[in-house]
Protein backbone atom coordinates (compact mmCIF):
# COMPACT_ATOMS: atom_id res chain seq x y z
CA UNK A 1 37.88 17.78 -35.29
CA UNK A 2 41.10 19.11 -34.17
CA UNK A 3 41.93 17.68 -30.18
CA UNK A 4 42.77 20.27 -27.76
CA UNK A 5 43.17 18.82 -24.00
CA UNK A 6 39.77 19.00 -22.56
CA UNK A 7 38.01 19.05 -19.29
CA UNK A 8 37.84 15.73 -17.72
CA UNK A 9 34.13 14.70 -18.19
CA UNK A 10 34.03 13.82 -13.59
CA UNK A 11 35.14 17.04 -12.93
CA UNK A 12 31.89 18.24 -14.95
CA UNK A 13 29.68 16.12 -13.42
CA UNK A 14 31.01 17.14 -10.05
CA UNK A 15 30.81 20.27 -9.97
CA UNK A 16 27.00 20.02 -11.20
CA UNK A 17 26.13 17.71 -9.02
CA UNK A 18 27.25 20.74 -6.36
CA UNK A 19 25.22 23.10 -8.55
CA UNK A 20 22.11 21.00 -8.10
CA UNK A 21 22.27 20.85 -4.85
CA UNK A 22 22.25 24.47 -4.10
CA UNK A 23 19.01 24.76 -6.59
CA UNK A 24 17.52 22.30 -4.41
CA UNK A 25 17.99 23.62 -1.24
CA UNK A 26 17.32 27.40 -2.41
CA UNK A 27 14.06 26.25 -3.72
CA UNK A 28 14.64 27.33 -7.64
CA UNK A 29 13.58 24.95 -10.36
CA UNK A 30 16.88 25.59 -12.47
CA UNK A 31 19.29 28.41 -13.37
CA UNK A 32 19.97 29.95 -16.62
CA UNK A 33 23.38 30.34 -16.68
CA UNK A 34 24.78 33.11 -19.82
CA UNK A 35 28.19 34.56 -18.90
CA UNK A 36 30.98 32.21 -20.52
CA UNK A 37 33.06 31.74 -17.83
CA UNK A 38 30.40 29.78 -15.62
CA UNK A 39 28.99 28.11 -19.04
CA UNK A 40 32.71 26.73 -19.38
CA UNK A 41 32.90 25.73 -15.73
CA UNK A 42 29.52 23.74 -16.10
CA UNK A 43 30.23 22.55 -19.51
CA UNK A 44 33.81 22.09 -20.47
CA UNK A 45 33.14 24.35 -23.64
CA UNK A 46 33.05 27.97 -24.24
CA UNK A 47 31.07 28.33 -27.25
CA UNK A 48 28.01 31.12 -27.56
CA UNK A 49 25.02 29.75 -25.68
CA UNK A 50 22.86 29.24 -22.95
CA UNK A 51 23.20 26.46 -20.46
CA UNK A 52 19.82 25.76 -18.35
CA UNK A 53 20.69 23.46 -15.09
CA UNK A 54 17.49 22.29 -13.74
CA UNK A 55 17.23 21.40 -9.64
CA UNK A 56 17.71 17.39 -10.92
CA UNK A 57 18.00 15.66 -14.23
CA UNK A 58 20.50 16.72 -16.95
CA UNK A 59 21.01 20.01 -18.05
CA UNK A 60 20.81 21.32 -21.53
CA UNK A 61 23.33 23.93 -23.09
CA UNK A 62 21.52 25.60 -26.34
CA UNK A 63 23.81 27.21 -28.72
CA UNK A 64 24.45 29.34 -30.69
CA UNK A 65 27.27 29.02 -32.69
CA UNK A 66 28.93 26.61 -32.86
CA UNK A 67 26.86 23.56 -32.28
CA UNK A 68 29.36 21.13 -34.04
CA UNK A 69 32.37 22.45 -31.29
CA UNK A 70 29.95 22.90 -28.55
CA UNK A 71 28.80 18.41 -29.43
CA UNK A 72 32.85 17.59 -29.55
CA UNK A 73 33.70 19.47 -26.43
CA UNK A 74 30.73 19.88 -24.09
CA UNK A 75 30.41 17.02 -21.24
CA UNK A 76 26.58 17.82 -21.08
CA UNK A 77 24.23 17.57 -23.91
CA UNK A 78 24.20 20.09 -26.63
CA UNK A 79 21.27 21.28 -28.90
CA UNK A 80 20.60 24.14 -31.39
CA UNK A 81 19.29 27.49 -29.64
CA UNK A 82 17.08 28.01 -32.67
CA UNK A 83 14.76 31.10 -32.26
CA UNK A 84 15.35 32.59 -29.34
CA UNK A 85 12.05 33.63 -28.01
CA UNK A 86 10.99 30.20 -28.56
CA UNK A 87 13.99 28.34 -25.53
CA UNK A 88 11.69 29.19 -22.82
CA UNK A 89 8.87 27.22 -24.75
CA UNK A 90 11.45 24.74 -25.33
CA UNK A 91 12.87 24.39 -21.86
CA UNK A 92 9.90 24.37 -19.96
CA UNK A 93 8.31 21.79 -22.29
CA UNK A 94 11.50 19.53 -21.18
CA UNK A 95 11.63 20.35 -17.57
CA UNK A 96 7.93 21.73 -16.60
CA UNK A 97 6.79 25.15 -15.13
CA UNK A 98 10.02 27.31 -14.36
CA UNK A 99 8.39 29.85 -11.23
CA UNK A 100 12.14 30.71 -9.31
CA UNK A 101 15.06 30.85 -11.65
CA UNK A 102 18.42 31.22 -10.64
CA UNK A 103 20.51 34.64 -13.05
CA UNK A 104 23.84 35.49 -12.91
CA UNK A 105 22.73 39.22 -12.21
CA UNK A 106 26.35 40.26 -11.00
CA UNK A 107 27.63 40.08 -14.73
CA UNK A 108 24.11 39.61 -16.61
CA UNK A 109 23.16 42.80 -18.49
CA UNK A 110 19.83 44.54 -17.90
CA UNK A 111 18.55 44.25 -20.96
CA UNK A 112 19.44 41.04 -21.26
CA UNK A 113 18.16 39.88 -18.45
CA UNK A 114 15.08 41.24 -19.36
CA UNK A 115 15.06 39.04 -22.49
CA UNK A 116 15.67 35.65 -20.40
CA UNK A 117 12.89 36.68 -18.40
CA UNK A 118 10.18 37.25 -20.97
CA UNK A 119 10.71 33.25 -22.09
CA UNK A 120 9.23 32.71 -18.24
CA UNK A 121 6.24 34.37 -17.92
CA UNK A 122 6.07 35.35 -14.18
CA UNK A 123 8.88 33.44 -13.02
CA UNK A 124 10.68 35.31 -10.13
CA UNK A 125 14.22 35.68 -10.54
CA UNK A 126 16.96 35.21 -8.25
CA UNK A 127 20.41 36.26 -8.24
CA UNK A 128 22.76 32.72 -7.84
CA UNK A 129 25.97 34.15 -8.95
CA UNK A 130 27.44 34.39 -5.15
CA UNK A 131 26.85 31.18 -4.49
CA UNK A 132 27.78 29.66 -7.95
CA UNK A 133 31.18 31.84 -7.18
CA UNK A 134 31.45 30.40 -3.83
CA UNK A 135 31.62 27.26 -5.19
CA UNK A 136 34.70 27.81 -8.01
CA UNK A 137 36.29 29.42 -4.91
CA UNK A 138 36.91 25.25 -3.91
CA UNK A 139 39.41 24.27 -6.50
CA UNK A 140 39.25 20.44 -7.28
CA UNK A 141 43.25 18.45 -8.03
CA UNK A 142 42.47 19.15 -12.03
CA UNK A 143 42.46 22.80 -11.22
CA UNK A 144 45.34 22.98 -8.84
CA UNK A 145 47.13 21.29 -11.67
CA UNK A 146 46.35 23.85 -14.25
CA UNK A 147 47.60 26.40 -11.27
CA UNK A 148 50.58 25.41 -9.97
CA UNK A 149 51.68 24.39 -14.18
CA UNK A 150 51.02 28.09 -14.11
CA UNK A 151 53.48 29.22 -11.14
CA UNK A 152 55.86 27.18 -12.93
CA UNK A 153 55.59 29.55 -16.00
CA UNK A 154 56.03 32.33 -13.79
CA UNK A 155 58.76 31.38 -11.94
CA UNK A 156 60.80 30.85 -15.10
CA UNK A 157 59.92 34.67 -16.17
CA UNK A 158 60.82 35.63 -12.43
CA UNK A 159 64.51 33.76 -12.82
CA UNK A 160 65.09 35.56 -16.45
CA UNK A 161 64.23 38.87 -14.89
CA UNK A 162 68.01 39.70 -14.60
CA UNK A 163 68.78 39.08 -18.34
CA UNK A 164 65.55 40.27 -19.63
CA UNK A 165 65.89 44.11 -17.47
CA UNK A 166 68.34 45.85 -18.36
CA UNK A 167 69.13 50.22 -17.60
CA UNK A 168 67.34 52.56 -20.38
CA UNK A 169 64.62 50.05 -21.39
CA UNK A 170 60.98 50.82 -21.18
CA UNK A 171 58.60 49.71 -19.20
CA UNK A 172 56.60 48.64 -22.17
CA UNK A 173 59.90 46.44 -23.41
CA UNK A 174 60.16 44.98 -20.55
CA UNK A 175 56.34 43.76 -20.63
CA UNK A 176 56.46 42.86 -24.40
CA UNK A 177 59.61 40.41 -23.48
CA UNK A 178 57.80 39.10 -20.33
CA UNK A 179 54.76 38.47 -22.78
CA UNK A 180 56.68 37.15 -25.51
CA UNK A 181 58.02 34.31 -23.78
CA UNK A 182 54.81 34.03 -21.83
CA UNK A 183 53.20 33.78 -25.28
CA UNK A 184 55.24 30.98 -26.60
CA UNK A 185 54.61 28.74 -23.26
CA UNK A 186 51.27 28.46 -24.77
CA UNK A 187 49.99 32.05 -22.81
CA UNK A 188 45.88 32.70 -24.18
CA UNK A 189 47.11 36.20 -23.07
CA UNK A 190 43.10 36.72 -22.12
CA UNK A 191 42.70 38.01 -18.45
CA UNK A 192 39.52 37.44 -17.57
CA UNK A 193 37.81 39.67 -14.75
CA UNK A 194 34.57 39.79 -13.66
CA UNK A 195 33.92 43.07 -12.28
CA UNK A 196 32.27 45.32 -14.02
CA UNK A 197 34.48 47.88 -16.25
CA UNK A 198 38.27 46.63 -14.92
CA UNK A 199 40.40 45.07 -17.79
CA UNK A 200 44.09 43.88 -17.29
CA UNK A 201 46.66 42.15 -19.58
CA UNK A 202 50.00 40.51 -18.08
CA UNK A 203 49.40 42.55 -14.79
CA UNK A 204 51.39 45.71 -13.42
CA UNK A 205 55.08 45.78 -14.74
CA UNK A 206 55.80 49.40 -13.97
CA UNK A 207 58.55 51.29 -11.74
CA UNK A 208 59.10 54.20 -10.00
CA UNK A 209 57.07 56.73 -10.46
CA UNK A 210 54.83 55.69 -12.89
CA UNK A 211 54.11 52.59 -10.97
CA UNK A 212 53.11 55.23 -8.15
CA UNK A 213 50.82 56.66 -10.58
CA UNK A 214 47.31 56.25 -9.24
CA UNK A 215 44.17 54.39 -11.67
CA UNK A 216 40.40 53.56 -11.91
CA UNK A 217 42.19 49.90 -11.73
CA UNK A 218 41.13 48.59 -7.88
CA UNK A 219 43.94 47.50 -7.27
CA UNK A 220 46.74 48.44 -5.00
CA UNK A 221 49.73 49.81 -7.80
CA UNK A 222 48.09 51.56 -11.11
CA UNK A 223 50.78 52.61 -13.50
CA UNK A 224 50.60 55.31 -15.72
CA UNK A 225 49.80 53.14 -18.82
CA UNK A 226 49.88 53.42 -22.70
CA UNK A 227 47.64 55.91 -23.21
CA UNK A 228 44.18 58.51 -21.26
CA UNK A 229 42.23 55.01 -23.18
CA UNK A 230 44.10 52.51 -20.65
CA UNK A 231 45.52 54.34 -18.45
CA UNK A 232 47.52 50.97 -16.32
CA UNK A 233 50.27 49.12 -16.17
CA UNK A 234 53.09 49.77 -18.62
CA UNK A 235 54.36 53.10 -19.75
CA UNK A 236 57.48 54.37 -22.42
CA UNK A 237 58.88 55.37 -19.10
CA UNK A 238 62.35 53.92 -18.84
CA UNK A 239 63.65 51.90 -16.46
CA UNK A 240 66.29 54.04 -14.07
CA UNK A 241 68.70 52.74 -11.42
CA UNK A 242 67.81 53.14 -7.63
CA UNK A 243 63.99 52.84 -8.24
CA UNK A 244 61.81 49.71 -7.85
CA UNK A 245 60.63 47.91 -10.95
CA UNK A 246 57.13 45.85 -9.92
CA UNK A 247 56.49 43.12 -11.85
CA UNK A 248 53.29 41.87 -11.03
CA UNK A 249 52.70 39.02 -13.65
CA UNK A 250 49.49 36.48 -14.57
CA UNK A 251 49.63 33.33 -16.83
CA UNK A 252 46.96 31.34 -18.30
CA UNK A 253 46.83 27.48 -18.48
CA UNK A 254 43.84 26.05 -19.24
CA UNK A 255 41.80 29.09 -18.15
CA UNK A 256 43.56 29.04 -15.36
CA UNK A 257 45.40 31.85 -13.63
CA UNK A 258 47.85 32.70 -11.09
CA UNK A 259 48.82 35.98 -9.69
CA UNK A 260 52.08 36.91 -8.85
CA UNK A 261 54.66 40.09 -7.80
CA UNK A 262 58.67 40.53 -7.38
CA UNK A 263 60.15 43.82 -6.95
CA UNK A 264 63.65 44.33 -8.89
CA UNK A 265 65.58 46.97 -8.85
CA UNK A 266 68.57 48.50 -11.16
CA UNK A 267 71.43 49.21 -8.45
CA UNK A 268 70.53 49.94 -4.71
CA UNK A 269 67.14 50.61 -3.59
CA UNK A 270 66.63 53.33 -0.65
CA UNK A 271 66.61 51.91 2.75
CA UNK A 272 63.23 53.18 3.87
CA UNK A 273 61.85 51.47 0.53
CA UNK A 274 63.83 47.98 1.22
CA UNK A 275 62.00 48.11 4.28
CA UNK A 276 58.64 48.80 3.60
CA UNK A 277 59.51 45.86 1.32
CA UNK A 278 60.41 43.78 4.36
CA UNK A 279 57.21 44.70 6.36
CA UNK A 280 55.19 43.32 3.32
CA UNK A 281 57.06 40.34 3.59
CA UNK A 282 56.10 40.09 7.06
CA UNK A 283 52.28 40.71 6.85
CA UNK A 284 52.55 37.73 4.12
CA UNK A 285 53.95 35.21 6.67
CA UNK A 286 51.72 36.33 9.28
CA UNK A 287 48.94 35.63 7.74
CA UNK A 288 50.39 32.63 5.93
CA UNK A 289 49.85 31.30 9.59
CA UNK A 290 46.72 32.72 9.53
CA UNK A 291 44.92 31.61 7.18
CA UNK A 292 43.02 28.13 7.51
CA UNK A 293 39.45 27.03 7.36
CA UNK A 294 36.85 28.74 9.77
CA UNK A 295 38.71 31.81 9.35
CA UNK A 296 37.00 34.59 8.48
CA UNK A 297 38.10 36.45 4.96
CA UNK A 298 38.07 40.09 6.64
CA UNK A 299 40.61 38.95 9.48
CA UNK A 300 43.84 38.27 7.33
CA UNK A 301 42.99 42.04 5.84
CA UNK A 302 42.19 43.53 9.47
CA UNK A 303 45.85 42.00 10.71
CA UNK A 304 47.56 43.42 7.55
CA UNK A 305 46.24 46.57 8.62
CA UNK A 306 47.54 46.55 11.98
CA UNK A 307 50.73 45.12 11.04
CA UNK A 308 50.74 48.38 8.46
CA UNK A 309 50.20 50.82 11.17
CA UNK A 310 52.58 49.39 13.56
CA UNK A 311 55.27 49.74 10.77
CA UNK A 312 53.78 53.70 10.55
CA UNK A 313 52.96 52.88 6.93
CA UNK A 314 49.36 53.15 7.01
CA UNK A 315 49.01 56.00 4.88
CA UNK A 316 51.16 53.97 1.95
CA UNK A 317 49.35 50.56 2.39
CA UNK A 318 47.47 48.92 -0.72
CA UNK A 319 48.02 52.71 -2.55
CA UNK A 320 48.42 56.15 -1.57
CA UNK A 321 45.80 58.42 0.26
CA UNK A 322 41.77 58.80 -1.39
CA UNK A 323 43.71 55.87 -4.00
CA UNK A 324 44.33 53.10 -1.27
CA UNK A 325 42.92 49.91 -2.64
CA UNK A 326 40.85 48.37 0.75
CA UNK A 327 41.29 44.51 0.62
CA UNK A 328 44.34 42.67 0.92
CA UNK A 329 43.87 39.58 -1.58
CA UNK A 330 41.45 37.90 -3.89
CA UNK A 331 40.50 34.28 -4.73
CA UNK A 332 41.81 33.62 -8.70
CA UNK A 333 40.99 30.76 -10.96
CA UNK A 334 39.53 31.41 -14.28
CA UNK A 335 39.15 34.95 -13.55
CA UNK A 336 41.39 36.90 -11.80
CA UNK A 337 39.14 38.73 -9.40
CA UNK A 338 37.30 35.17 -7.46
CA UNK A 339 36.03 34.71 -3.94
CA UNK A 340 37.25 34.95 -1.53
CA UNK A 341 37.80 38.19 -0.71
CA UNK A 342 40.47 39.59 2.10
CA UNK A 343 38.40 43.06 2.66
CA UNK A 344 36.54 44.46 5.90
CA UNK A 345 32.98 43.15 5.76
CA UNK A 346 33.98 39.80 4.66
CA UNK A 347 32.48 37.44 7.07
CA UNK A 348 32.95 34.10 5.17
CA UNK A 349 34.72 31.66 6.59
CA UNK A 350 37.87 30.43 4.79
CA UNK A 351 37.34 26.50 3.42
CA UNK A 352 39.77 23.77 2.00
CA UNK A 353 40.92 24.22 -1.32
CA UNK A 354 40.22 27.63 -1.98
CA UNK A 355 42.74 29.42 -3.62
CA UNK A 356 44.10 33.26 -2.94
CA UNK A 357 46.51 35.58 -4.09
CA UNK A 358 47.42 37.68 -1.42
CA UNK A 359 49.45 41.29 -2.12
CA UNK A 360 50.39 43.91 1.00
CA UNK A 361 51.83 46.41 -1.03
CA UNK A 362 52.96 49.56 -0.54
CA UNK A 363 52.63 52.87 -2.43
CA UNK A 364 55.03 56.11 -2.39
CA UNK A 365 53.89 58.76 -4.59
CA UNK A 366 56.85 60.16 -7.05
CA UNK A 367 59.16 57.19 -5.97
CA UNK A 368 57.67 54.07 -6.52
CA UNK A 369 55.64 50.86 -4.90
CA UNK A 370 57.18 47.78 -3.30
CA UNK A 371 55.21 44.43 -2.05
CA UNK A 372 54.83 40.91 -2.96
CA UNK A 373 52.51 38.83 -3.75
CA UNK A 374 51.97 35.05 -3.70
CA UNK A 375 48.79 32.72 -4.66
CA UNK A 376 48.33 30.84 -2.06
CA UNK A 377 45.75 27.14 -1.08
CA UNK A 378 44.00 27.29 1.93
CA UNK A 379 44.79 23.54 3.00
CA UNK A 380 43.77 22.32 6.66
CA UNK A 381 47.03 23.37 8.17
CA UNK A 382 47.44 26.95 7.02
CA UNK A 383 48.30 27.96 3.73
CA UNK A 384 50.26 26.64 0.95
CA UNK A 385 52.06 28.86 -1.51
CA UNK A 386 51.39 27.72 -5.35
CA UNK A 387 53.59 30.16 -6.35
CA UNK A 388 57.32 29.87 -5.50
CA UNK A 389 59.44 32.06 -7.37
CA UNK A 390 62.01 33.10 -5.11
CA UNK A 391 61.05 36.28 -2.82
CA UNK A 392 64.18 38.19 -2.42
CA UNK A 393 64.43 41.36 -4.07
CA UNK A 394 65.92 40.93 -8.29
CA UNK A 395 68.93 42.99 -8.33
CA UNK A 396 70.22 44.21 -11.70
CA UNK A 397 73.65 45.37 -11.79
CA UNK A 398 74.04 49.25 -13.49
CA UNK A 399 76.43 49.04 -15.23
């Protein structure tokens, strides 16, 4: 079979040997795990399947389609799913009685889940995607790799901005050359979310007003989009002189993503605007300080606030009016929306190794949005910036 780089067998093991634990001490005799992201971080494989991780011993993925990949890639041992309504039969002739399982019911559809449940007769089930998330929130050396080999990627896009943007383009050139050459550097070009309903490719490239242009998206700049069916990001609008062009840009290595905005802008940008763009620089070193284990997630988001209101841009922070966005950043990894996240309510203390993008942004209806954003690891002095494109503002020269 054909090699692609796969995941290293330790980091596998690892990061079951975590998931056991938490089975153990929540009482549940195993967790049937069915949404492919987790089945790839347990596994190392992404084929169609179930994985069922009892409290101890080894777990067992049953799949699908296609066995013969799922064998060659899988660091855990692979069988045929067979009849469905015959696994819990199966599993519980391996592993005994099943009373508490563990569900992802965050992602796991009803009817579904109602399915699963049927193969356990009376087994009580209980909800272990928060805590399965909690733990990808800790990002092992093999997965800070795959990150920062992903800044890298963006960086190189962030330098070519200048050749690539030129006066007259579209918006949706401009994101077809960023993708192109994204595409080449080996991009999967799949942005993988898990909350329910949002969808993204490449990010937000938009400007001016249509990057002003509010969206279901929850995110802090919408963009008027391609079309009523996704109505984000990228429009035909073309790029003018004097407004700001966000480019907030993703790559995938690995699975892996990083999140990333630069504001350019054709000419001179309006004073007020180049300094709402300062004061977003400023909330991101203040809480570069900031954050560092024990913190809790809601108090970098609470101090961006602040810092917002001080500035008297409160009404423009994270979006516009009823359309502000209300958290400041979000843990990313193999999907862009991870723990932790920077919103009030938040009470989780930051840890070591987790990894955030952070994005204090700022929103001004019929003229444009400005902000930054960086992904950042939480190490035990503060935070680290993965991404390191440079942060000044991309000027393009009109003429």
């Amino acid at each position: 079979m054909h090699h692609l780089p796969k995941v290293p067998t330790t980091e596998i093991e690892n990061r079951l040997k975590k998931f056991q634990n938490h089975l153990q001490q929540s009482q549940l005799d195993g967790a049937l795990i069915t949404q492919n992201i987790d089945i790839y971080y347990l596994t190392g494989t992404m084929q169609n399947g179930v994985l069922f991780v009892p409290k101890d011993g080894e777990p067992r993925f049953y799949v699908k389609k296609s066995v013969a990949r799922a064998e060659f890639e899988a660091s855990v041992p692979v069988e045929e799913m067979g009849r469905m309504k015959e696994l819990g039969q199966k599993i519980e002739s391996r592993y005994g009685k099943v009373s508490r399982i563990g569900l992802e019911t965050d992602v796991l559809p009803y009817g579904l889940a109602v399915r699963y449940l049927g193969m356990f007769p009376g087994a009580e089930p209980v909800d272990i995607s928060f805590p399965l998330r909690l733990q990808r929130a800790v990002k092992s050396r093999y997965e800070l790799d795959q990150l920062r080999e992903a800044a890298r990627r963006i960086n190189d896009i962030i330098l070519s901005l200048p050749e690539m943007i030129r006066p007259g383009m579209s918006e949706l050139e401009l994101t077809a050359a960023i993708e192109y050459r994204l595409r080449l550097q080996g991009n999967i070009n799949i942005y993988r979310m898990r909350a329910y309903n949002q969808e993204l490719a490449l990010g937000m490239v938009a400007s001016g007003k249509a990057a002003a242009t509010p969206t279901y998206f929850d995110g802090p700049a919408g963009g008027l989009g391609l079309s009523t069916a996704s109505p984000q990001s990228a429009s035909h609008k073309a790029l003018a002189p004097g407004e700001p062009i966000l480019v907030d840009i993703s790559t995938v290595v690995e699975g892996y993503l990083v999140d990333q905005t630069r504001l350019a802008v054709i000419g001179e940008l309006e004073e007020d605007l180049v300094r709402a763009y300062e004061v977003s620089r400023n909330i991101l070193k203040e809480v570069e300080q900031m954050g560092r284990p024990g913190v809790a997630w809601e108090e970098l988001y609470l101090k961006s606030l602040e810092m917002a209101k001080e500035a008297g841009l409160s009404e423009h922070f994270m979006g516009y009016g009823k359309d502000q966005a209300k958290f400041l950043g979000h843990g990313v990894g193999l999907e862009l929306d991870e723990l932790p996240v920077l919103a009030k309510g938040f009470k989780q203390p930051l840890e070591e190794g987790m990894v955030i993008a952070i994005e204090p942004k700022f929103t001004f209806p019929g003229r444009g949005v400005v902000g930054i954003e960086n992904t950042y690891l939480v190490t035990g002095s503060g935070l680290e910036a993965i991404t390191f494109a440079p942060e000044e503002i991309v000027q393009i020269r009109a003429d």
